[in-house]
C-alpha atoms as a PDB file:
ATOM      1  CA  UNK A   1     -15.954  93.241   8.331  1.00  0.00           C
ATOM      2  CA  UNK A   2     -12.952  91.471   6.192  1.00  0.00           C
ATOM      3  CA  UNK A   3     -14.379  88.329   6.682  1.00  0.00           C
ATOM      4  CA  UNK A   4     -18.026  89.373   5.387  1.00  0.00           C
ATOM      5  CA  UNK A   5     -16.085  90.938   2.059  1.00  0.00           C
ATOM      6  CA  UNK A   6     -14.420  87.986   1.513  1.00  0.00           C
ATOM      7  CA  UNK A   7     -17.588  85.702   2.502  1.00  0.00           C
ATOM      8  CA  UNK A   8     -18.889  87.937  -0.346  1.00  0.00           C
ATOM      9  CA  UNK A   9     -16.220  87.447  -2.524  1.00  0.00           C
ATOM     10  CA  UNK A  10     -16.403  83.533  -2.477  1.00  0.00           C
ATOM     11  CA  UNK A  11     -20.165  83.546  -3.164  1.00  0.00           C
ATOM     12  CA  UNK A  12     -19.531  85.822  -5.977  1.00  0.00           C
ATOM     13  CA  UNK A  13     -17.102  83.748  -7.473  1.00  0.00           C
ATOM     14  CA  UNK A  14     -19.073  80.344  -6.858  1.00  0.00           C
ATOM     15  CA  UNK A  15     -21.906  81.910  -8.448  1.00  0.00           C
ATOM     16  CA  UNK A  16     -19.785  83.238 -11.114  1.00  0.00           C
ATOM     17  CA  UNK A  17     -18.916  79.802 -12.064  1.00  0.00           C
ATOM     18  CA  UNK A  18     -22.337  78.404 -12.257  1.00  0.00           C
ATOM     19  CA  UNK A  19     -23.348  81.509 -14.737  1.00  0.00           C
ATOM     20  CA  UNK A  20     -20.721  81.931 -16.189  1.00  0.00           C
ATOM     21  CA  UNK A  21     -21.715  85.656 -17.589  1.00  0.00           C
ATOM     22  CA  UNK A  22     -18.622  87.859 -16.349  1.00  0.00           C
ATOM     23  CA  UNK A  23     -20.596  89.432 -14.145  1.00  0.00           C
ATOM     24  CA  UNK A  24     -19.763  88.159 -10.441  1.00  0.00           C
ATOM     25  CA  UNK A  25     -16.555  88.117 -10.949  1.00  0.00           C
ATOM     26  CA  UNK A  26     -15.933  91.838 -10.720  1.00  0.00           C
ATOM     27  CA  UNK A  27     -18.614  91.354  -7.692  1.00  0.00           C
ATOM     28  CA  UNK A  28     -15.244  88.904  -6.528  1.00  0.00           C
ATOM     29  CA  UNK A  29     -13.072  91.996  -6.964  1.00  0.00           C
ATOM     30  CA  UNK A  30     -14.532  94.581  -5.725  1.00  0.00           C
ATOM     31  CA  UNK A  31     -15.230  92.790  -2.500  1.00  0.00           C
ATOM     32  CA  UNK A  32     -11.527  91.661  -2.361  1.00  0.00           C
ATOM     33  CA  UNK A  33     -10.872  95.380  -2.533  1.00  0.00           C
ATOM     34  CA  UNK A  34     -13.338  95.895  -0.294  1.00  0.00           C
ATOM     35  CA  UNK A  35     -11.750  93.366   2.140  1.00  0.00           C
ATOM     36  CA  UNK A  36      -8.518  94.845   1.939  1.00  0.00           C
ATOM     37  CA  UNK A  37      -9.366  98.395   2.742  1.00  0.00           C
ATOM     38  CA  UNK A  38     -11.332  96.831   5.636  1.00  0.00           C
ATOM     39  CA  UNK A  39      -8.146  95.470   7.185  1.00  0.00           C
ATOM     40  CA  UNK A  40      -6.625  98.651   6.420  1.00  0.00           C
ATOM     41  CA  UNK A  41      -8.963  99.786   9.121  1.00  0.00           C
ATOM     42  CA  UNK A  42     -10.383 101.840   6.687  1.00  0.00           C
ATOM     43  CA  UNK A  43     -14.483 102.707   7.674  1.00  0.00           C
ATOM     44  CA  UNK A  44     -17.268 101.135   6.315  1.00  0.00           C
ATOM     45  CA  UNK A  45     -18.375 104.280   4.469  1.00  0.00           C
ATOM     46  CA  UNK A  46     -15.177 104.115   1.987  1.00  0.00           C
ATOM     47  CA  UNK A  47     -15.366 100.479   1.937  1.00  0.00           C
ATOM     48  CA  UNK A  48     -19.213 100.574   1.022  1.00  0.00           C
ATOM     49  CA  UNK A  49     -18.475 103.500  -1.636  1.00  0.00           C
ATOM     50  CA  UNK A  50     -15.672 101.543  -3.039  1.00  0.00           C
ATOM     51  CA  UNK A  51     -17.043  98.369  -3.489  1.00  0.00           C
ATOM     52  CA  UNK A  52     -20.545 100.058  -5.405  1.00  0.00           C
ATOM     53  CA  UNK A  53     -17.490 101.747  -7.756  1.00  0.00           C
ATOM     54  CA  UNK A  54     -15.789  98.960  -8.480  1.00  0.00           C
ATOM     55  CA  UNK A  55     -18.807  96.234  -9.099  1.00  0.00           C
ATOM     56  CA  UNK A  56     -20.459  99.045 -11.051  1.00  0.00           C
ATOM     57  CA  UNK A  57     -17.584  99.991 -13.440  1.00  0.00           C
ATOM     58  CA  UNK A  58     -15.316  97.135 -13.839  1.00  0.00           C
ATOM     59  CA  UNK A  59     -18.253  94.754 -16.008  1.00  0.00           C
ATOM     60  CA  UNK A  60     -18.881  98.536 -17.908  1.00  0.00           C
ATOM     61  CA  UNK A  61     -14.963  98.697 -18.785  1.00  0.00           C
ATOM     62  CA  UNK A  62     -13.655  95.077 -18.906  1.00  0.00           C
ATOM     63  CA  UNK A  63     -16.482  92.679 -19.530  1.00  0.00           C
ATOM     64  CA  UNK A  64     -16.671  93.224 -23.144  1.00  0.00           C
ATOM     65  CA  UNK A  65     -13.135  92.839 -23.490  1.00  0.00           C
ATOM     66  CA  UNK A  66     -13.059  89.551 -21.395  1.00  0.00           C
ATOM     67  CA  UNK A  67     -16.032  87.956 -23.146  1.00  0.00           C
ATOM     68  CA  UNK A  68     -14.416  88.957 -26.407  1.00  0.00           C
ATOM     69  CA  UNK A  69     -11.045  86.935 -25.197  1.00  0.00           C
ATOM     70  CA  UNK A  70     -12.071  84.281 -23.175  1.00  0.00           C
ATOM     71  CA  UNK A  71     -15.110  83.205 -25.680  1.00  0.00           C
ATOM     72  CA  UNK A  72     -14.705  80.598 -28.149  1.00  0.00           C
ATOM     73  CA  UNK A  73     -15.265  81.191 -31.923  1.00  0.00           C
ATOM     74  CA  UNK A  74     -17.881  78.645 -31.748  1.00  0.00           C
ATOM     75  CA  UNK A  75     -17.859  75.475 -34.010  1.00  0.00           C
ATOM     76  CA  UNK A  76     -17.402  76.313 -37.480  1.00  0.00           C
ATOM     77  CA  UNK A  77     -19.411  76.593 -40.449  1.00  0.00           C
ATOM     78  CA  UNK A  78     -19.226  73.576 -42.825  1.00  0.00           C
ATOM     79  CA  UNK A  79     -17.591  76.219 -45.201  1.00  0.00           C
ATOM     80  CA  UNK A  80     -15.491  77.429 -43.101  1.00  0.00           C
ATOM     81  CA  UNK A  81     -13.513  74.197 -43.425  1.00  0.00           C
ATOM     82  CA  UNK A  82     -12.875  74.672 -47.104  1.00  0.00           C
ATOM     83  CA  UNK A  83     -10.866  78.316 -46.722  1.00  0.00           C
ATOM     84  CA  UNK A  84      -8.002  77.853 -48.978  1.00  0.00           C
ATOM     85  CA  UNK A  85      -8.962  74.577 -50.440  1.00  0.00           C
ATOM     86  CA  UNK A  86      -8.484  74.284 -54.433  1.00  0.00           C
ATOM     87  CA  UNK A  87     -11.294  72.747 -56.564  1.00  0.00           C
ATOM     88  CA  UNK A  88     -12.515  72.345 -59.938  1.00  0.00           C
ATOM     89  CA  UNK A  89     -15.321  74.470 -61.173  1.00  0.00           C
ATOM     90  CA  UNK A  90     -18.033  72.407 -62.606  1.00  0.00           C
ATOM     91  CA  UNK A  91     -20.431  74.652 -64.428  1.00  0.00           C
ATOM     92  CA  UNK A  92     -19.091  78.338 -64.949  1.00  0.00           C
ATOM     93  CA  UNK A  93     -18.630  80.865 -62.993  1.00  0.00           C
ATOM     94  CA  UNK A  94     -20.625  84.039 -64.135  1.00  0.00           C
ATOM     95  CA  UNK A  95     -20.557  86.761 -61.445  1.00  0.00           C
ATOM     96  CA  UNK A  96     -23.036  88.754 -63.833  1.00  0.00           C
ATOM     97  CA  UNK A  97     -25.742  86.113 -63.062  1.00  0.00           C
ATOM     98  CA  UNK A  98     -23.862  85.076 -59.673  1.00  0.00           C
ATOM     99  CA  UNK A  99     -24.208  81.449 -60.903  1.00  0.00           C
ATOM    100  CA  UNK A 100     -21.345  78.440 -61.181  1.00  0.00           C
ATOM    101  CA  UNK A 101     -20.605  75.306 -59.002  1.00  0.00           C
ATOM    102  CA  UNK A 102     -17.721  73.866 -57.851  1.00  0.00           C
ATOM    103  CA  UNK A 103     -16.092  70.676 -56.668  1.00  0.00           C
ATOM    104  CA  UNK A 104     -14.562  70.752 -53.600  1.00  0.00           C
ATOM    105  CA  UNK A 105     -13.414  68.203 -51.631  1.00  0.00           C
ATOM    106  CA  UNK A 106     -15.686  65.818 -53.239  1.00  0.00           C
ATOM    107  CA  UNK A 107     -18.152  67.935 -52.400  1.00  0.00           C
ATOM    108  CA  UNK A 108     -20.355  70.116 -54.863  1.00  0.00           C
ATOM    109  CA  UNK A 109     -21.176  74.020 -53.913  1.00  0.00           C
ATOM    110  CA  UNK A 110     -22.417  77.258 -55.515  1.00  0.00           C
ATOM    111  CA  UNK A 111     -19.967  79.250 -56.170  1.00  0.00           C
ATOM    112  CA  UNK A 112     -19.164  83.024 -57.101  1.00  0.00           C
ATOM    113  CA  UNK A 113     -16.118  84.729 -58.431  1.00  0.00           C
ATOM    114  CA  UNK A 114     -15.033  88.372 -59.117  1.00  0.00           C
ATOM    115  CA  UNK A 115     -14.507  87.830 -62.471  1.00  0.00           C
ATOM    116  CA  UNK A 116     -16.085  84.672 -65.090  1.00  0.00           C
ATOM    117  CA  UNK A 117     -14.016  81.362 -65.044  1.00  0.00           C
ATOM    118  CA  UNK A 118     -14.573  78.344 -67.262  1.00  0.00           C
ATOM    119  CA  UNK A 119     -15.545  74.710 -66.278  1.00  0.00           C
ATOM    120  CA  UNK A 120     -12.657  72.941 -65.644  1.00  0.00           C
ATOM    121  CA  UNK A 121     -10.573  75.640 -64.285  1.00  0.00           C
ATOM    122  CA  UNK A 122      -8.812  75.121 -60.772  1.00  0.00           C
ATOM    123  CA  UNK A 123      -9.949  77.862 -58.114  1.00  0.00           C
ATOM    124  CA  UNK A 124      -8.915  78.272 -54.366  1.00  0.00           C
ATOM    125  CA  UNK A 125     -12.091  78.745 -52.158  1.00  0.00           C
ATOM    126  CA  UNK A 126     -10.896  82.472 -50.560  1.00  0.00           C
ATOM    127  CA  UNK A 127     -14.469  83.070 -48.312  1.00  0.00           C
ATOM    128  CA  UNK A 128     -17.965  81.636 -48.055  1.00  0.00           C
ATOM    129  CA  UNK A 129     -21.238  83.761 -48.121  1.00  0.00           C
ATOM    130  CA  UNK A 130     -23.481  81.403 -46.161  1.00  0.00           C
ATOM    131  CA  UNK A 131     -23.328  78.321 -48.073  1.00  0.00           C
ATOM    132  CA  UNK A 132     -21.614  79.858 -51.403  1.00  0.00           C
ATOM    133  CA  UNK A 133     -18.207  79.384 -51.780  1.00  0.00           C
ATOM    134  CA  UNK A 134     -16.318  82.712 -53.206  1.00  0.00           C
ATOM    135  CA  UNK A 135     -13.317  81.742 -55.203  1.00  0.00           C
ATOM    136  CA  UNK A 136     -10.339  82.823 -57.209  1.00  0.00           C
ATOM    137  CA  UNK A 137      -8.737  81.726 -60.440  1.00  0.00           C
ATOM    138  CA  UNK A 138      -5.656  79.934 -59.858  1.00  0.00           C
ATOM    139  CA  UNK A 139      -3.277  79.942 -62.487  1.00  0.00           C
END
């Protein structure tokens, strides 16, 4: 029976590798487990039980945490870039009417600030609401 576990145990992981979802992995482990009680001479009753516990609640209690480490952040955001650049603002910031633009980076962007600034002032790009830049006033 340790052989079919770990028979089990490489399918799991090859097909873990072509899906890549977290999922057959813990299929891996509990059949590794599996395997070992089986060599343990342990029956097929535990080893059955045992491997249903494992596959069942090792994706519920680890796979969010593994997705959440192993998984990229993605490519980022064309603003996302510009966090902590400085620019010029090119037409004033007014936060009452959420209107201004900047220059950053040679680039022009709508931006918004807590408070108004003047055209001409330097600002430091802080965050980015989709494609608006939010900036400070830099002294």
């Amino acid at each position: 029976m340790t052989l079919v576990w770990i028979g089990l145990a490489i399918v799991a992981i090859g097909v873990e590798l072509v899906v890549t979802s977290f999922i057959f992995l813990f299929v891996a482990v509990a059949a590794l487990v599996a395997a070992l009680l089986a060599v343990l001479t342990l029956g097929l009753p535990l080893q059955l039980v045992v491997f249903a516990l494992l596959a069942l609640l090792l994706p519920v209690l680890l796979r969010r945490h593994m997705v959440e480490r192993f998984s990229g952040k993605g490519v980022p955001s064309r603003t996302d870039t510009l966090i902590g650049a400085t620019g010029e603002v090119t037409e004033t910031l007014d936060p009452i009417r959420g209107s201004g633009r900047v220059m950053v980076n040679g680039q022009d962007w709508a931006a918004r600030s807590i408070g108004p600034v003047p055209a001409g002032a330097r600002v430091k790009v802080v965050a980015a609401d989709g494609i608006v830049l939010i900036v400070s006033h830099t002294a």
